[in-house]
Protein backbone atom coordinates (compact mmCIF):
# COMPACT_ATOMS: atom_id res chain seq x y z
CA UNK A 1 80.76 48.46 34.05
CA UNK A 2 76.98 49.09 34.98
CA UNK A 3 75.23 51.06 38.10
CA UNK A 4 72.08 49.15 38.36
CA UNK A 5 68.78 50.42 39.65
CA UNK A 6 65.93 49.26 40.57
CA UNK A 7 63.04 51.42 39.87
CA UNK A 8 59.77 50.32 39.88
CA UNK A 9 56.20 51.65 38.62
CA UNK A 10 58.92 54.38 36.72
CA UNK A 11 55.54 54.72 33.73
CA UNK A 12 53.69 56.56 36.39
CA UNK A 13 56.63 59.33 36.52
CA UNK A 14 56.36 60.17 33.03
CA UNK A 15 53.12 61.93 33.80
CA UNK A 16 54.26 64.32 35.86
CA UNK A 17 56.78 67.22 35.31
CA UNK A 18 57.76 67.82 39.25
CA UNK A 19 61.00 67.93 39.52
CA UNK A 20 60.59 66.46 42.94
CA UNK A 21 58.26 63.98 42.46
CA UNK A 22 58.11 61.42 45.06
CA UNK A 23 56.63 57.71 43.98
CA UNK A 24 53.83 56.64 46.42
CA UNK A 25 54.62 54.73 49.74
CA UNK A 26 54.29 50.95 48.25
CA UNK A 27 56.41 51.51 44.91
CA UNK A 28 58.70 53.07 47.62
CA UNK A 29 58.70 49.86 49.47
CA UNK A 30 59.01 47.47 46.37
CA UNK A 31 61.68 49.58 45.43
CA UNK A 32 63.57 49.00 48.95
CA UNK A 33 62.50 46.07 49.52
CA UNK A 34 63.37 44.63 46.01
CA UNK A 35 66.14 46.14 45.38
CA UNK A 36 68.65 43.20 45.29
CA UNK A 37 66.85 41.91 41.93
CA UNK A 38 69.96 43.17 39.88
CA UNK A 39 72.06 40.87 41.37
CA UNK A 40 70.65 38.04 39.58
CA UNK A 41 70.83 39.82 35.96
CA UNK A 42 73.76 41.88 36.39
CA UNK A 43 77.60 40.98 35.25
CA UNK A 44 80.36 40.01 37.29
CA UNK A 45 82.01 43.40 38.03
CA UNK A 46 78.74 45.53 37.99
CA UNK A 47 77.20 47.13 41.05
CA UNK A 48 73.82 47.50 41.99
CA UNK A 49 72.55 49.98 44.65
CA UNK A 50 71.00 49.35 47.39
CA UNK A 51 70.23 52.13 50.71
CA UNK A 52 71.89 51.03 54.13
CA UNK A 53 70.31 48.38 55.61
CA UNK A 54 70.20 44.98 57.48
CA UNK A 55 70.97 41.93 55.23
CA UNK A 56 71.89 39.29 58.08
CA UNK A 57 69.63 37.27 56.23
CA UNK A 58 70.12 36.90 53.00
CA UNK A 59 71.47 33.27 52.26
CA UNK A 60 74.35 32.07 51.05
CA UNK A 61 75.60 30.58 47.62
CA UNK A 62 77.68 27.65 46.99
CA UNK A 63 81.27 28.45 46.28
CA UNK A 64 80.97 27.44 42.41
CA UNK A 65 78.42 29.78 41.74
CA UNK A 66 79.22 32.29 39.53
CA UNK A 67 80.51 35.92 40.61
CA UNK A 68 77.56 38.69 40.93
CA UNK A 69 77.69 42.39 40.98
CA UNK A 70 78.56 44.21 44.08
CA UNK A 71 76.26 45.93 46.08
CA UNK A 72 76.70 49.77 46.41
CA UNK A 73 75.63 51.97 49.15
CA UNK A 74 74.74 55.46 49.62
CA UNK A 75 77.53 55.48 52.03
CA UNK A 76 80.58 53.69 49.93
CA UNK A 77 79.48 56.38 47.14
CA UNK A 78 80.29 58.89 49.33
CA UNK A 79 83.49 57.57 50.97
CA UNK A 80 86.48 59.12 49.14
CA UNK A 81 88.70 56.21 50.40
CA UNK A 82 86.65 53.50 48.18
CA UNK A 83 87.65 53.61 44.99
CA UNK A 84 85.20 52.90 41.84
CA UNK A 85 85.97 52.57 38.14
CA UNK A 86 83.60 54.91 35.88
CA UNK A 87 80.41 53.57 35.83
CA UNK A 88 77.43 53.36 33.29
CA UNK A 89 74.01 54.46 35.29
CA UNK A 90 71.48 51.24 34.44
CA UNK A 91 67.90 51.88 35.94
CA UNK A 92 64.76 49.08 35.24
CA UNK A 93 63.56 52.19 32.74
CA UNK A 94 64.53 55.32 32.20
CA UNK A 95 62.76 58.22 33.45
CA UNK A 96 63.58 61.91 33.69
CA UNK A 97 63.12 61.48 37.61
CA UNK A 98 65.61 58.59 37.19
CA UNK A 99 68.07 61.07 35.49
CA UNK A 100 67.96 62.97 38.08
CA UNK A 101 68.50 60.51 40.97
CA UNK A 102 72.04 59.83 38.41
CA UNK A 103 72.56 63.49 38.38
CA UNK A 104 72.56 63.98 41.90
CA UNK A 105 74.61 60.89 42.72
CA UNK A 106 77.46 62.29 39.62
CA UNK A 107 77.78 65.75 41.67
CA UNK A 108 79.94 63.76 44.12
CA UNK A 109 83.10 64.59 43.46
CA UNK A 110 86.12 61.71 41.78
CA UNK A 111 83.11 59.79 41.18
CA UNK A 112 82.59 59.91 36.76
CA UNK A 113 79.22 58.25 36.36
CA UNK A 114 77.62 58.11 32.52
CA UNK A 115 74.06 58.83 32.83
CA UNK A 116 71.56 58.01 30.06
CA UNK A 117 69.44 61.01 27.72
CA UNK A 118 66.49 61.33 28.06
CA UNK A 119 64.14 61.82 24.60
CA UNK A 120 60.95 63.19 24.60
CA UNK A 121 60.36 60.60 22.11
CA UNK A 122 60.14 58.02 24.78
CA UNK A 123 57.34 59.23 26.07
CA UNK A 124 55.29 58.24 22.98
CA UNK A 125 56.60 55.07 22.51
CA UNK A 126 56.40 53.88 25.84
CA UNK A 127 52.40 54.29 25.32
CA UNK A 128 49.83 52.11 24.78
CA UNK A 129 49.56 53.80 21.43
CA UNK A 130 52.88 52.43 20.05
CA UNK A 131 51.62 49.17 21.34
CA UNK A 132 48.15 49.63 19.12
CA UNK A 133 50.50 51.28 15.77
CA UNK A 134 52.82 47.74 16.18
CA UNK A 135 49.68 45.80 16.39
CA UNK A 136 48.20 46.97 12.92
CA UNK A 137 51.73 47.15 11.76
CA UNK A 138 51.58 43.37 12.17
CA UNK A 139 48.25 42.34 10.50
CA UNK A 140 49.95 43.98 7.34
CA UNK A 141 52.05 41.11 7.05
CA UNK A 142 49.95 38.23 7.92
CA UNK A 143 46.89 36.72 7.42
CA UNK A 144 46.98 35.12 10.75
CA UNK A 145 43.27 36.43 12.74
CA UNK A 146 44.43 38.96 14.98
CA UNK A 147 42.58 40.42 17.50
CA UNK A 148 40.86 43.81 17.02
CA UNK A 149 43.16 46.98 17.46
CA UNK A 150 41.94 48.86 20.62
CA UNK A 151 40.55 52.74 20.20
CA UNK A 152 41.66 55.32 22.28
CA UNK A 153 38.70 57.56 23.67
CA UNK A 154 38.90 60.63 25.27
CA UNK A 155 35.93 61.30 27.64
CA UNK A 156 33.45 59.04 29.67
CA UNK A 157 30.40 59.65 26.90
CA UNK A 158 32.83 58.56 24.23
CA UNK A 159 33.36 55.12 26.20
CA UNK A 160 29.71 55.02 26.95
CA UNK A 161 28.47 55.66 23.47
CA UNK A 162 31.24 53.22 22.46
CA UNK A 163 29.55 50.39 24.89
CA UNK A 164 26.26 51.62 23.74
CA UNK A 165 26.97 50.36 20.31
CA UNK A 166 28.39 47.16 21.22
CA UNK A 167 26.21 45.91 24.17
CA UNK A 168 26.99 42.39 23.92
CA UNK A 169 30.89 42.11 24.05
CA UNK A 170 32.66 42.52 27.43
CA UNK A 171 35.56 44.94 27.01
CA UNK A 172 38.40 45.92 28.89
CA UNK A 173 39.68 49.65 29.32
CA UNK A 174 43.46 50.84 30.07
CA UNK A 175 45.41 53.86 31.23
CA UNK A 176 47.93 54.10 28.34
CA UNK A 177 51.12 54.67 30.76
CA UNK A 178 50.79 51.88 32.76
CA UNK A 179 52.00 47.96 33.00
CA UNK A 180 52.02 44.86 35.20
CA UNK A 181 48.39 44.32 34.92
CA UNK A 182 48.00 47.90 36.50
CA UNK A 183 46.00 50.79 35.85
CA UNK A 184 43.36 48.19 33.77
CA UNK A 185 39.72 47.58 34.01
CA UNK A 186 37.49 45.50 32.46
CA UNK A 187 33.81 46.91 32.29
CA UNK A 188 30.10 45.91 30.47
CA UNK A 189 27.33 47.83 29.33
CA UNK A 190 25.91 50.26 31.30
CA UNK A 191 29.02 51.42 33.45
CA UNK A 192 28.18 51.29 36.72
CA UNK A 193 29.05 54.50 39.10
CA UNK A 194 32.27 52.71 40.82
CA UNK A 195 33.49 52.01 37.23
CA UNK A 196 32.58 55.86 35.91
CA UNK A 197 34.64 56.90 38.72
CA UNK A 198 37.81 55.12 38.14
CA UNK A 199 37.35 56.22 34.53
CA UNK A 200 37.16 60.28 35.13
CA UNK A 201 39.88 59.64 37.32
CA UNK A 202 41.86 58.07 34.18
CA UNK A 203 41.09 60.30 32.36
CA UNK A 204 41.85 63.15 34.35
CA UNK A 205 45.60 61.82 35.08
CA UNK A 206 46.53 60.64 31.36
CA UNK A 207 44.05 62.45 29.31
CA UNK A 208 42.91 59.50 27.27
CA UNK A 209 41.93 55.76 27.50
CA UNK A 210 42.43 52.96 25.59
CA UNK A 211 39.53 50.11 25.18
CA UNK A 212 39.20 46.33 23.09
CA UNK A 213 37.52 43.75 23.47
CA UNK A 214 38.00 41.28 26.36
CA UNK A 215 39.50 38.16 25.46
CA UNK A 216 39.37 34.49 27.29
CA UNK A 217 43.21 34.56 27.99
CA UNK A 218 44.49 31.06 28.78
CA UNK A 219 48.40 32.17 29.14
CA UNK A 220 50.37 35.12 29.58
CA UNK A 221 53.67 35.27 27.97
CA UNK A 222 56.67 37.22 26.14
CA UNK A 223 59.15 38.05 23.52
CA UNK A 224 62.21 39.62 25.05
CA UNK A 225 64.54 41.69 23.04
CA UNK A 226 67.34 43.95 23.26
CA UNK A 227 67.77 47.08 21.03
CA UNK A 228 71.33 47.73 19.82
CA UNK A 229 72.50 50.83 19.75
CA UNK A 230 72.97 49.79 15.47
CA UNK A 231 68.59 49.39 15.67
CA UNK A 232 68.45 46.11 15.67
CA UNK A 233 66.16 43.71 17.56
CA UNK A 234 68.05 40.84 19.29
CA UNK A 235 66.39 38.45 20.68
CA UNK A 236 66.52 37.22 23.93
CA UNK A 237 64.52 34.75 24.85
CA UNK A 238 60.75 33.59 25.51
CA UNK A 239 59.26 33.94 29.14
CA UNK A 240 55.92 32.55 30.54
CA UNK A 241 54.52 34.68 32.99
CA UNK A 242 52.26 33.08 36.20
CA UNK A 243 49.55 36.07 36.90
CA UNK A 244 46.75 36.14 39.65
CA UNK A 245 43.39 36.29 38.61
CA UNK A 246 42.81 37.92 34.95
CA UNK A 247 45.24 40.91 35.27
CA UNK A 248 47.62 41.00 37.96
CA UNK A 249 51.20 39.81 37.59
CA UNK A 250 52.38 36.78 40.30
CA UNK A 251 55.57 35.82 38.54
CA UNK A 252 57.51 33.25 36.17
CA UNK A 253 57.54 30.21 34.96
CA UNK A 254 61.43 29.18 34.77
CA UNK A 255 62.53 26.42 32.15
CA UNK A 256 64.33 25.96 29.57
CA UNK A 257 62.97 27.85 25.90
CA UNK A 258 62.47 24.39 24.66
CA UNK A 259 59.67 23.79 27.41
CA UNK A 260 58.47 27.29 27.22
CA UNK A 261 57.91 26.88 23.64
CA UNK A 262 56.19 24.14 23.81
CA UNK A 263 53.44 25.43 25.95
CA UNK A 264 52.94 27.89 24.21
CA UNK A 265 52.72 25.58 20.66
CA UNK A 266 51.20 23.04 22.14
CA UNK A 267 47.81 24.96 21.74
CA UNK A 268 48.37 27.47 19.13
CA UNK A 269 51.14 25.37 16.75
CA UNK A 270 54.58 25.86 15.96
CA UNK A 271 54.19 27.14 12.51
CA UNK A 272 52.06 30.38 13.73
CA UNK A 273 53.97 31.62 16.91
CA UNK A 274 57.41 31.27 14.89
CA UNK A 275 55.87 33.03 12.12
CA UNK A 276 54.12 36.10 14.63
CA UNK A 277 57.76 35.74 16.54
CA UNK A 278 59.77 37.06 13.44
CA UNK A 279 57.14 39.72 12.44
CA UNK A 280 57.41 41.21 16.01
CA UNK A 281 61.06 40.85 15.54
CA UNK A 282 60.72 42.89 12.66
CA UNK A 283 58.02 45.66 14.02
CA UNK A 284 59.86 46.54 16.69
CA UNK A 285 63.04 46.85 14.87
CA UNK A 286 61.16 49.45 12.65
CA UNK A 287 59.40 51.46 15.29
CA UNK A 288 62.64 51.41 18.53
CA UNK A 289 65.37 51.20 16.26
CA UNK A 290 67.66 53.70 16.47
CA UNK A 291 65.06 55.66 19.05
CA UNK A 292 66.11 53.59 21.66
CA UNK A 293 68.96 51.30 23.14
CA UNK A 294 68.15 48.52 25.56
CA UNK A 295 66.06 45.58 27.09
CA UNK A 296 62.62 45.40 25.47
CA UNK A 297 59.59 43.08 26.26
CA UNK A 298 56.52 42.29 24.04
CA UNK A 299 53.88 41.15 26.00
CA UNK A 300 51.93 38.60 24.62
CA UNK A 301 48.32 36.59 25.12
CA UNK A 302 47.40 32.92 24.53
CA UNK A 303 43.32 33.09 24.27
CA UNK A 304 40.32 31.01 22.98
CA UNK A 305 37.88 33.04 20.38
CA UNK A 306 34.62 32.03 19.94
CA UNK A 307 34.87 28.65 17.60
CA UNK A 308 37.12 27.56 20.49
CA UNK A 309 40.47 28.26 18.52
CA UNK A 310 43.74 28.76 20.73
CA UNK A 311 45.30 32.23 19.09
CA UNK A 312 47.77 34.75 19.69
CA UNK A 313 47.60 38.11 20.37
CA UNK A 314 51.42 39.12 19.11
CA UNK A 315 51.26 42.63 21.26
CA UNK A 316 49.20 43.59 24.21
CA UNK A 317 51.68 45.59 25.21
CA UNK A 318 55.36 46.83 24.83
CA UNK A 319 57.69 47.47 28.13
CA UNK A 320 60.76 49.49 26.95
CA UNK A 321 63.05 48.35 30.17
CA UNK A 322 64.56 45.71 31.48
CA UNK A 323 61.11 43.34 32.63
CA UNK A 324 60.21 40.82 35.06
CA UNK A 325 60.35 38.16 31.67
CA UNK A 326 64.27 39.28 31.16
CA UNK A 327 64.75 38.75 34.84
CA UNK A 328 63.30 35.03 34.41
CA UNK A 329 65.17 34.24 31.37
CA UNK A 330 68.47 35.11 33.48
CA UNK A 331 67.41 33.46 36.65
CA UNK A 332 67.21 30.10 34.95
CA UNK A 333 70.26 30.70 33.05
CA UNK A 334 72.46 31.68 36.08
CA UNK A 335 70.43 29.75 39.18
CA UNK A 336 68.23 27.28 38.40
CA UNK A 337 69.74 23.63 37.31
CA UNK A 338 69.43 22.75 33.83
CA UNK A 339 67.30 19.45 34.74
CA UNK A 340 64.97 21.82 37.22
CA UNK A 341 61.64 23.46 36.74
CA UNK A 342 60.71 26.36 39.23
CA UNK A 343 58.37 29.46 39.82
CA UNK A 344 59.71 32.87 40.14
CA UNK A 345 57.30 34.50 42.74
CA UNK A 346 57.02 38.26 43.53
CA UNK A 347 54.40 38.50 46.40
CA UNK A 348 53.17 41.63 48.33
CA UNK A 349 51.78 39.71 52.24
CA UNK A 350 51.39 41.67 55.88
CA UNK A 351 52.82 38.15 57.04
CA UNK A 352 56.03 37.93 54.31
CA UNK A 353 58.89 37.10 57.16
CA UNK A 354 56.59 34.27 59.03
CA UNK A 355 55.70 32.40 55.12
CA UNK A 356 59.51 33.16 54.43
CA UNK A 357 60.72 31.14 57.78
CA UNK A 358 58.29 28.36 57.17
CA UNK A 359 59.11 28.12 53.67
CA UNK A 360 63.10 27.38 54.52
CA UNK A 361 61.78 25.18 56.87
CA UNK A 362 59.70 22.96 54.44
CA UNK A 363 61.84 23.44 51.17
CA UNK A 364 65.60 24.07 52.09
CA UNK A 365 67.36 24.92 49.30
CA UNK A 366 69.35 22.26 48.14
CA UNK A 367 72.55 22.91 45.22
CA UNK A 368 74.12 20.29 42.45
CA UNK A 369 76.53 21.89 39.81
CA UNK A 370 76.29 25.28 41.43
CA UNK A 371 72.93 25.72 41.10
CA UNK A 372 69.53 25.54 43.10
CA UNK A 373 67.96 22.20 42.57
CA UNK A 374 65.07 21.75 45.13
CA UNK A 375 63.82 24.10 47.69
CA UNK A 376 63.22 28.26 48.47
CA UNK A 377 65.53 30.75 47.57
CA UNK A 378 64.76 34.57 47.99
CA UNK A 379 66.12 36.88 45.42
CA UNK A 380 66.26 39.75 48.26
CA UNK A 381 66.61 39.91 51.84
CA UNK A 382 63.63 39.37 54.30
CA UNK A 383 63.32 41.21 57.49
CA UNK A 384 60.89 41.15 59.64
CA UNK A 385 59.08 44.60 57.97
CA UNK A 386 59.62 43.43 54.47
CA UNK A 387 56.18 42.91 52.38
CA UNK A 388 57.40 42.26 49.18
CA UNK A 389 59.02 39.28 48.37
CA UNK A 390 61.13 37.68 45.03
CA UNK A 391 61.97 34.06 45.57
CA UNK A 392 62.01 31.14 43.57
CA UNK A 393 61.29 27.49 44.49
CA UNK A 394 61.31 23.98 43.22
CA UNK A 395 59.58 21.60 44.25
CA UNK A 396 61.12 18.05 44.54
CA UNK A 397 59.37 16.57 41.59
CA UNK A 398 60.25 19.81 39.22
């Protein structure tokens, strides 16, 4: 059985060596306020914590949905009267600060709780860099036009001799421990003073940059995988990701793979993305097998070149924890009707509990078979405090 944990924006903590490092008040708050996301990906008989709180509000399922985890509270861990089988600790991604939250919470006494190692390894190949190595490690096996490999540069008059050189292609730079459309920046020739700032500040916090040319993305999407402790890459499933302007993530597109696949081959063609599907398959079995154990996402980019040809790019980047995409591909298995169509939402709004009420009010959720077939469901309770809000909704043509 599984302790499950949601821990957000945990690349950031693999920077720092504190012992005590403390994430910054709004990864705090997504954490808390988010924290219920395991329930919808966890197994019947799991437990996913969650601090003391209100949760008056969180709706009600039909009685033939399936059985979810149980919650677990700072509190129940600590009462010697409720009883717990031994648990396996299961964060979003692993972290040495992570570790240590387990460690702390196995000191309790009766309470046997495996924790996950942590290897230095994963520290390198949770980098952009492993993402640029799998990248070239894929145009040796096809002849498919992949997008150029992006350079990692140390200092601002690298990047601006770099521009320099290049003065007519837009380019994009990138922290290498970050993900979610974070920590990215897309810049031109000559870089202006706002942009030379958040670059010396990049630099001075990871040490190095990565940079590539800008690309007109048309869709965001993913291969999800899950490394078995033998190294080998099972695959999971496909997931279509909605984002907000040109970087940040919004959510997911929920349907079946059938549909998914077909948006995505409905512009680039069948033949390539199955082909660039089993060569990722295959480069990520090479470079996480037997290094790691666990979920593991691909991100992926649907994106027009300059003869107007839909491509792929087969790895932007690689997420070695359980990812938003995974969390899609189990909603629709295990909430959404087989015959529905919805959008998984994560939003971050000053006004989350007043478009929450409005949104029951407009599009009550409505069940068939035991699972949501029109309307708004949140994923996690919403107070009146919260910000952040998961919820999915279908609307009555979906």
């Amino acid at each position: 059985m599984l302790l499950h944990y949601f821990n957000p924006g945990y690349e950031a903590a693999l920077l720092l060596e504190q012992p005590d490092y403390t994430p910054p008040a709004n990864v705090q708050r997504m954490q808390r306020e988010l924290a219920f996301l395991p329930l919808w990906y966890g197994e019947a008989g799991d437990y996913v914590w969650v601090e003391e709180g209100a949760y008056a509000d969180f709706p009600d399922l039909p009685d033939d949905f399936p059985a979810r985890p149980t919650l677990l509270t700072p509190a129940l861990w600590a009462d010697p009267a409720f009883s717990l089988p031994p648990l396996q600790a299961a964060p979003w991604g692993v972290s040495p600060q992570t570790i240590r939250f387990f460690q702390t919470l196995a000191a309790v006494e009766q309470r046997t709780l495996y924790i996950p190692q942590w290897k230095e390894n994963y520290r390198t190949l949770i980098g952009r860099q492993t993402a640029a190595q799998c990248l070239e490690m894929m145009r040796q096996r096809t002849d498919y036009p992949l997008p150029k490999t992006p350079v990692f540069l140390c200092s601002v008059a690298e990047v601006e001799h770099y521009l320099l050189a290049r003065p007519d292609v837009p380019f994009v730079l990138k922290m290498p421990y970050s993900s979610s459309g974070r920590g990215l920046l897309r810049v031109d020739h000559p870089l202006p003073a706002k942009e030379k700032e958040w670059l010396t500040g990049a630099l001075r916090k990871q040490g190095t940059v990565s940079i590539e040319p800008r690309l007109r993305k048309e869709k965001d999407f993913a291969l999800e995988f899950y490394m078995t402790p033998e190294g080998k890459a099972e695959y999971k499933g496909l997931s279509v990701f909605l984002t907000e302007g040109w970087k940040t993530y919004g959510g997911n597109w929920l349907a079946s793979e059938e549909r998914l696949e077909e948006e995505i081959t409905r512009h680039s063609g069948t033949a390539a993305f199955h082909s660039l599907k089993e060569i990722t398959r295959q480069v990520v079995e090479e470079t996480f097998g037997g290094a790691y154990t666990g979920y593991l996402g691909v991100d992926m980019l649907l994106y027009t070149d300059a003869a107007d040809r839909s491509l792929i790019h087969p790895c932007v980047e690689i997420n070695m924890r359980y990812t938003m995409g995974m969390l899609a591909i189990r909603l629709f298995e295990r909430l959404i009707h087989p015959q529905a169509t919805a959008h998984f939402r994560i939003t971050y709004e000053k006004d989350a509990w007043q478009r929450h009420q409005q949104l029951l009010q407009s599009h009550p959720a409505q069940f068939a078979d035991g699972r949501l077939r029109h309307g708004y469901f949140p994923l996690c309770p919403v107070n009146r405090d919260t910000q952040y809000r998961a919820f999915v909704l279908i609307e009555k043509n979906s």
